[in-house]
C-alpha atoms as a PDB file:
ATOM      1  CA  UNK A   1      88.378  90.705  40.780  1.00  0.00           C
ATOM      2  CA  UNK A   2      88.464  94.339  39.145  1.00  0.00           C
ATOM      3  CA  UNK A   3      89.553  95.460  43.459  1.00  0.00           C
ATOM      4  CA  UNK A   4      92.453  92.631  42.984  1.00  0.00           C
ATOM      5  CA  UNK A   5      93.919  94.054  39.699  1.00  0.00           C
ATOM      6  CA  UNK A   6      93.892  97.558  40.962  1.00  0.00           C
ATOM      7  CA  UNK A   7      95.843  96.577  44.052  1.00  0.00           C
ATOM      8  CA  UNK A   8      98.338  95.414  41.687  1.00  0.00           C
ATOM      9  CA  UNK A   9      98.776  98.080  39.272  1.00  0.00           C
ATOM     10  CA  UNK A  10      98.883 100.422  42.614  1.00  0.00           C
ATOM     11  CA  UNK A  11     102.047  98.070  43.909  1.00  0.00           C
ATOM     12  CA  UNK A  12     103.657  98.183  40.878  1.00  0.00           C
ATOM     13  CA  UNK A  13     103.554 101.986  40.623  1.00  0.00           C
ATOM     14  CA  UNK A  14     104.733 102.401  44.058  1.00  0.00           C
ATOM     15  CA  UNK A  15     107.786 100.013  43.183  1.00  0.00           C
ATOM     16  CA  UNK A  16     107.994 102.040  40.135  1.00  0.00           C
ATOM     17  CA  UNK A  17     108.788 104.965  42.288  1.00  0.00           C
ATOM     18  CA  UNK A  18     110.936 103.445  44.852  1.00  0.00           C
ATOM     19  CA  UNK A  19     113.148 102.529  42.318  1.00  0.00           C
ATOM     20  CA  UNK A  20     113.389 105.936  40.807  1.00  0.00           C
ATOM     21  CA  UNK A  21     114.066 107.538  44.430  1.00  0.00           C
ATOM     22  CA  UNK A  22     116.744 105.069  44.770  1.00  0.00           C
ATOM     23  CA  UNK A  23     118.332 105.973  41.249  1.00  0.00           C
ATOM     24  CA  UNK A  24     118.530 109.743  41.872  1.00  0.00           C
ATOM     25  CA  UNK A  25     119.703 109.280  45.491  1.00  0.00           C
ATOM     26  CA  UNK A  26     122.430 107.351  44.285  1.00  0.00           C
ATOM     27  CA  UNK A  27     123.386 109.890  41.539  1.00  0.00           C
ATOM     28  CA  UNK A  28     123.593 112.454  44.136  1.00  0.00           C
ATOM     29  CA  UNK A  29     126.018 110.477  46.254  1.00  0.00           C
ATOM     30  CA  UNK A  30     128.029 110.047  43.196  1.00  0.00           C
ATOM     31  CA  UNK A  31     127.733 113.686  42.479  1.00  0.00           C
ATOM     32  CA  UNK A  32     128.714 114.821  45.852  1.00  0.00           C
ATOM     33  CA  UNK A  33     132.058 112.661  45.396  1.00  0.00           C
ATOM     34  CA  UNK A  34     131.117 109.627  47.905  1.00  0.00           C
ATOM     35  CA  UNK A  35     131.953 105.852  47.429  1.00  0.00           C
ATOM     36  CA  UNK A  36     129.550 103.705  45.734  1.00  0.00           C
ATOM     37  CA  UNK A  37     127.352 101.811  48.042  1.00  0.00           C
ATOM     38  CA  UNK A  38     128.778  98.712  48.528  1.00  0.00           C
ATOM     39  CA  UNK A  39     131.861 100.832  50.366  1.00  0.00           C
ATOM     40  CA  UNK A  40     129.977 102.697  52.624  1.00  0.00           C
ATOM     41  CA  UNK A  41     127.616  99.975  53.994  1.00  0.00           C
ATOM     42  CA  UNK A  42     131.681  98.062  54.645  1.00  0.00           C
ATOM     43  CA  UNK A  43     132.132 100.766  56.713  1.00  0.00           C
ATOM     44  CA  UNK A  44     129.247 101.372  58.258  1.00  0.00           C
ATOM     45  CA  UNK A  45     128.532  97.974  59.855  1.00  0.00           C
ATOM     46  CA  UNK A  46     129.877  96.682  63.239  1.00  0.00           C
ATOM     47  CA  UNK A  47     132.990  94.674  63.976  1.00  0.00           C
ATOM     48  CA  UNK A  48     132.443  91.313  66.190  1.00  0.00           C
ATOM     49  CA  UNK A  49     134.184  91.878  69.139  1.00  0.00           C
ATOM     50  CA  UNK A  50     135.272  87.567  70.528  1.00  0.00           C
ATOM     51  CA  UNK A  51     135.149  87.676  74.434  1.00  0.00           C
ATOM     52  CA  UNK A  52     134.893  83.977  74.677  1.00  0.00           C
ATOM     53  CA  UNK A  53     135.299  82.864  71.143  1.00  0.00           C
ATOM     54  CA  UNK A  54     137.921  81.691  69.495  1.00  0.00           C
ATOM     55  CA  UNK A  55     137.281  82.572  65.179  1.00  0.00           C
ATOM     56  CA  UNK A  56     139.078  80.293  63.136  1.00  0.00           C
ATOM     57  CA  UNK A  57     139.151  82.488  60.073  1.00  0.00           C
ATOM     58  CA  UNK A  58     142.468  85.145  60.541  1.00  0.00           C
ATOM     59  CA  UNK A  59     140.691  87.932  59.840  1.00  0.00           C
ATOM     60  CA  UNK A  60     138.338  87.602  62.363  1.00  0.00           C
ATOM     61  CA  UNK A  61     140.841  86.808  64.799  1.00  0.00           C
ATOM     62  CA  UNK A  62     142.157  90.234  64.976  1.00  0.00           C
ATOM     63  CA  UNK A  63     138.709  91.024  66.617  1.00  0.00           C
ATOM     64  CA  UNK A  64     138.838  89.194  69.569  1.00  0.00           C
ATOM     65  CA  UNK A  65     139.861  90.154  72.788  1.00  0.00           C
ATOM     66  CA  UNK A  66     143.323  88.961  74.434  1.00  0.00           C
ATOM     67  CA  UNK A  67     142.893  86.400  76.932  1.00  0.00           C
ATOM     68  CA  UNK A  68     142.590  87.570  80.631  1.00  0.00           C
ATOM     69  CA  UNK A  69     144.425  85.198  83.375  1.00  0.00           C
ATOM     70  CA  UNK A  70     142.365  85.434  86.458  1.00  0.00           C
ATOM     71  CA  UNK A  71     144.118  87.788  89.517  1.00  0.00           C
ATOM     72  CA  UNK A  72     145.165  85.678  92.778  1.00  0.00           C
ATOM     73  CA  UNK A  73     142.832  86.545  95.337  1.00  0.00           C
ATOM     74  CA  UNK A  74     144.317  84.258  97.951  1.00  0.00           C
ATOM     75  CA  UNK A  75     146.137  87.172  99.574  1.00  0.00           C
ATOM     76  CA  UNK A  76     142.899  89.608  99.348  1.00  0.00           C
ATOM     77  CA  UNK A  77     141.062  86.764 101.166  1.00  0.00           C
ATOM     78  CA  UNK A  78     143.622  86.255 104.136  1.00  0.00           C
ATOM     79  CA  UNK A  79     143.656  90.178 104.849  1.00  0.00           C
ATOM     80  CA  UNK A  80     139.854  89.932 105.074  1.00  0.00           C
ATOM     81  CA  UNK A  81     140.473  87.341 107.393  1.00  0.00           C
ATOM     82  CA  UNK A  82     142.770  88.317 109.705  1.00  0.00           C
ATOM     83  CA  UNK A  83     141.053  92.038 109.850  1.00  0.00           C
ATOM     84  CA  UNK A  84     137.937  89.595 110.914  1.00  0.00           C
ATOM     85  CA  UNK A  85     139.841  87.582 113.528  1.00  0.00           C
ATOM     86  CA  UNK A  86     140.444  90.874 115.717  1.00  0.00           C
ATOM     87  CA  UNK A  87     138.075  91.341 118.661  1.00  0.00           C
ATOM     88  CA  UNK A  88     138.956  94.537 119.806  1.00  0.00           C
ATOM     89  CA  UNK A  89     135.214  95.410 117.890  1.00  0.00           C
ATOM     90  CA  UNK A  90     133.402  93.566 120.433  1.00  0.00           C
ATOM     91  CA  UNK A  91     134.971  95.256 123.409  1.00  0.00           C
ATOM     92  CA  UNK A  92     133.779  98.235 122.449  1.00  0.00           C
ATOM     93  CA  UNK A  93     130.638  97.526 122.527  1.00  0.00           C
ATOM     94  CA  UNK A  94     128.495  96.840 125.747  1.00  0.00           C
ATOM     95  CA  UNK A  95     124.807  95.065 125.242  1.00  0.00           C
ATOM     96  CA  UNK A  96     123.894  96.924 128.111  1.00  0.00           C
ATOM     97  CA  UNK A  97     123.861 100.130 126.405  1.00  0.00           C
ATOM     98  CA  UNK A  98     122.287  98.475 123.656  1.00  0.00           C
ATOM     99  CA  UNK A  99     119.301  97.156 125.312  1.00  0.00           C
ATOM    100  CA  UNK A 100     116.567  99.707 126.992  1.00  0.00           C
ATOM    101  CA  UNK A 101     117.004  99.389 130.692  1.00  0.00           C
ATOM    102  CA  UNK A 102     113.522  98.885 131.165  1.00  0.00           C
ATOM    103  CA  UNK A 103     111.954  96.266 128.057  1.00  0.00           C
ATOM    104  CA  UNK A 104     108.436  98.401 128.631  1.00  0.00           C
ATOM    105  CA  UNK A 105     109.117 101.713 128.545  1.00  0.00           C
ATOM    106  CA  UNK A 106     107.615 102.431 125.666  1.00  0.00           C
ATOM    107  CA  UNK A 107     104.075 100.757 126.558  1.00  0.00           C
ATOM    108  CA  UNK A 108     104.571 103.285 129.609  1.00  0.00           C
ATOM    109  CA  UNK A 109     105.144 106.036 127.312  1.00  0.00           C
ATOM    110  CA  UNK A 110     102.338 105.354 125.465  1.00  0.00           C
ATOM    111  CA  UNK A 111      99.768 104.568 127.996  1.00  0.00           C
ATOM    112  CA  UNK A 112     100.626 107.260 130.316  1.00  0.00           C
ATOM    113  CA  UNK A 113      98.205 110.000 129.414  1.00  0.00           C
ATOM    114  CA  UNK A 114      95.353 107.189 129.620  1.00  0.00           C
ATOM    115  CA  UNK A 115      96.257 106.689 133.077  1.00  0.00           C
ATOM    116  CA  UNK A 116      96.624 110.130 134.264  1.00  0.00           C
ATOM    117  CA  UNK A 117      92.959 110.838 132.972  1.00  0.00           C
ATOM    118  CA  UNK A 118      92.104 107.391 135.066  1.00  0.00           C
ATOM    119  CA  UNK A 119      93.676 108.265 138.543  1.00  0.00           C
ATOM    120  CA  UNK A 120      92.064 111.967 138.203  1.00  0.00           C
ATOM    121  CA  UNK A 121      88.184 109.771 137.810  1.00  0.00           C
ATOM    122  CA  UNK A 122      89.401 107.392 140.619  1.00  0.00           C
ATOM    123  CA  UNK A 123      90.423 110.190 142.939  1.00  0.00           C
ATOM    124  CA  UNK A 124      86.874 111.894 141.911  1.00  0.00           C
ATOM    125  CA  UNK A 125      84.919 108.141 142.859  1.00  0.00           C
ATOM    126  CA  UNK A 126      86.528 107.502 145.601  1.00  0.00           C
ATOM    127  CA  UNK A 127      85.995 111.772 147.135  1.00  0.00           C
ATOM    128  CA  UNK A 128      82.262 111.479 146.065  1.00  0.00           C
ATOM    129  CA  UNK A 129      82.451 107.847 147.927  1.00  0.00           C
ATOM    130  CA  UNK A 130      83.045 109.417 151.369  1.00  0.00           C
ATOM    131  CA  UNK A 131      81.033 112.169 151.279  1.00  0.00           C
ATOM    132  CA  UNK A 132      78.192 109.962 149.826  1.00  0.00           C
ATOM    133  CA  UNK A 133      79.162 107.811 153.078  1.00  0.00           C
ATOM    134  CA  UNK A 134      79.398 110.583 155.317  1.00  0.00           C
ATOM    135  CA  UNK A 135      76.341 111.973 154.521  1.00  0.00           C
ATOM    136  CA  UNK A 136      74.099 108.477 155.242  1.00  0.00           C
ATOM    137  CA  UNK A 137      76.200 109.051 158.707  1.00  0.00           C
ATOM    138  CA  UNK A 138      74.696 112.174 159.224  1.00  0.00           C
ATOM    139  CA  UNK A 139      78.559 113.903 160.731  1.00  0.00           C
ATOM    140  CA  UNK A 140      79.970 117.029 159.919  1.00  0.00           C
ATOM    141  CA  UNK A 141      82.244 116.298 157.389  1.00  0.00           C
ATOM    142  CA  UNK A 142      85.218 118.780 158.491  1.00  0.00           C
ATOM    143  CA  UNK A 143      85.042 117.247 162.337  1.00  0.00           C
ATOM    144  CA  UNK A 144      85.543 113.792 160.391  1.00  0.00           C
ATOM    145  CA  UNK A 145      88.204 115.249 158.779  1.00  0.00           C
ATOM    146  CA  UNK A 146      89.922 116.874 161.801  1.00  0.00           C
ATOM    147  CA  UNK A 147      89.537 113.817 163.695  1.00  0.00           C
ATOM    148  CA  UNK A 148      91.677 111.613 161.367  1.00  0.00           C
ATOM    149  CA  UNK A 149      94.059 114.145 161.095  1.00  0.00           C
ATOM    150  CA  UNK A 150      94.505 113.836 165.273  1.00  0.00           C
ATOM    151  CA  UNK A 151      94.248 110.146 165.480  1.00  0.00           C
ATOM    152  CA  UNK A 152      97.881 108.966 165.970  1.00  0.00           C
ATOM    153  CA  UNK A 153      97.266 105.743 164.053  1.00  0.00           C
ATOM    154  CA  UNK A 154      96.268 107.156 160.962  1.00  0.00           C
ATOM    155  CA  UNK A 155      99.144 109.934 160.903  1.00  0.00           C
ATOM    156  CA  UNK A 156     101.491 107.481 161.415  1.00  0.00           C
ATOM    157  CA  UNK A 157      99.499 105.493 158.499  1.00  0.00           C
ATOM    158  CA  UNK A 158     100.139 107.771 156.428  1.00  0.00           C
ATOM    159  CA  UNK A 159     103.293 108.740 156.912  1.00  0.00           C
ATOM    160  CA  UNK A 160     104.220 104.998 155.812  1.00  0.00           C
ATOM    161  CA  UNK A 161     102.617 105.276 153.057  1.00  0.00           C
ATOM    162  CA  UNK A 162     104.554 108.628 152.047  1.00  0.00           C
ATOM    163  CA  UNK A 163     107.652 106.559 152.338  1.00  0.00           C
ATOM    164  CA  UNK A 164     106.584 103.957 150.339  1.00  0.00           C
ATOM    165  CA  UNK A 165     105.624 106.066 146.867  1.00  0.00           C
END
């Protein structure tokens, strides 16, 4: 109980002083040559501005805001319109140039150094493949090569082929 009556006796001091601070700063405003308080807080507080509400009371009304008659937008709309019904926009522009020629070029583009290590190791199988073949022959392999170079068939073979790529 003794804790309770201190807490008190510590509020009422502290009021005590409060009211003293208020005193002397209210004797210095009067000093200085301001209003009295009850002018200055008139001043300082905020006038109501009405957008949407009409005050009854007439010195309110001063505070709200004229009323605002919409703008016609009928002939804004029908310029937007007929600036949309031109198609002089769509002959300029051709779909072709638009779309890539070719839909995959860009799986080519990004596969293409895969395959060019690929045909280099299937050029390399398929060399090791004939001489690996050549050998179980037992032939020489540059009369094997000068003999399909001189057999008309295959020159003309391959001369196709050339035509082909």
């Amino acid at each position: 109980m003794a804790a309770v009556g201190s807490l008190e006796e510590t509020a009422l001091k502290r009021k005590e002083r409060l009211k003293n601070l208020k005193n002397k700063n209210k004797g210095d405003a009067s000093e200085n040559g301001q209003e009295n308080d009850a002018d200055t807080e008139k001043e300082k507080l905020p006038r109501p501005v009405f957008r949407s509400y009409k005050p009854l009371d007439e010195s309110l009304k001063e505070n709200s805001l004229p009323s605002v008659k919409p703008e016609d937008v009928a002939d804004k709309v029908k310029s937007q319109l007929e600036a949309s019904k031109t198609h002089d926009v769509l002959e300029e522009v051709d779909l072709v140039n638009l779309a890539p020629r070719k839909p995959d070029w860009d799986l080519k583009r990004d596969v293409a150094k895969k395959l060019e290590k690929l045909e280099r190791r299937t050029q390399r199988a398929i060399a090791e493949l004939i001489r690996e073949r050549l050998k179980r022959s037992g032939e020489d392999l540059a009369q094997v090569v000068n003999a399909g170079a001189a057999h008309p068939d295959n020159a003309a073979a391959d001369d196709d082929d050339d035509d082909n790529d």
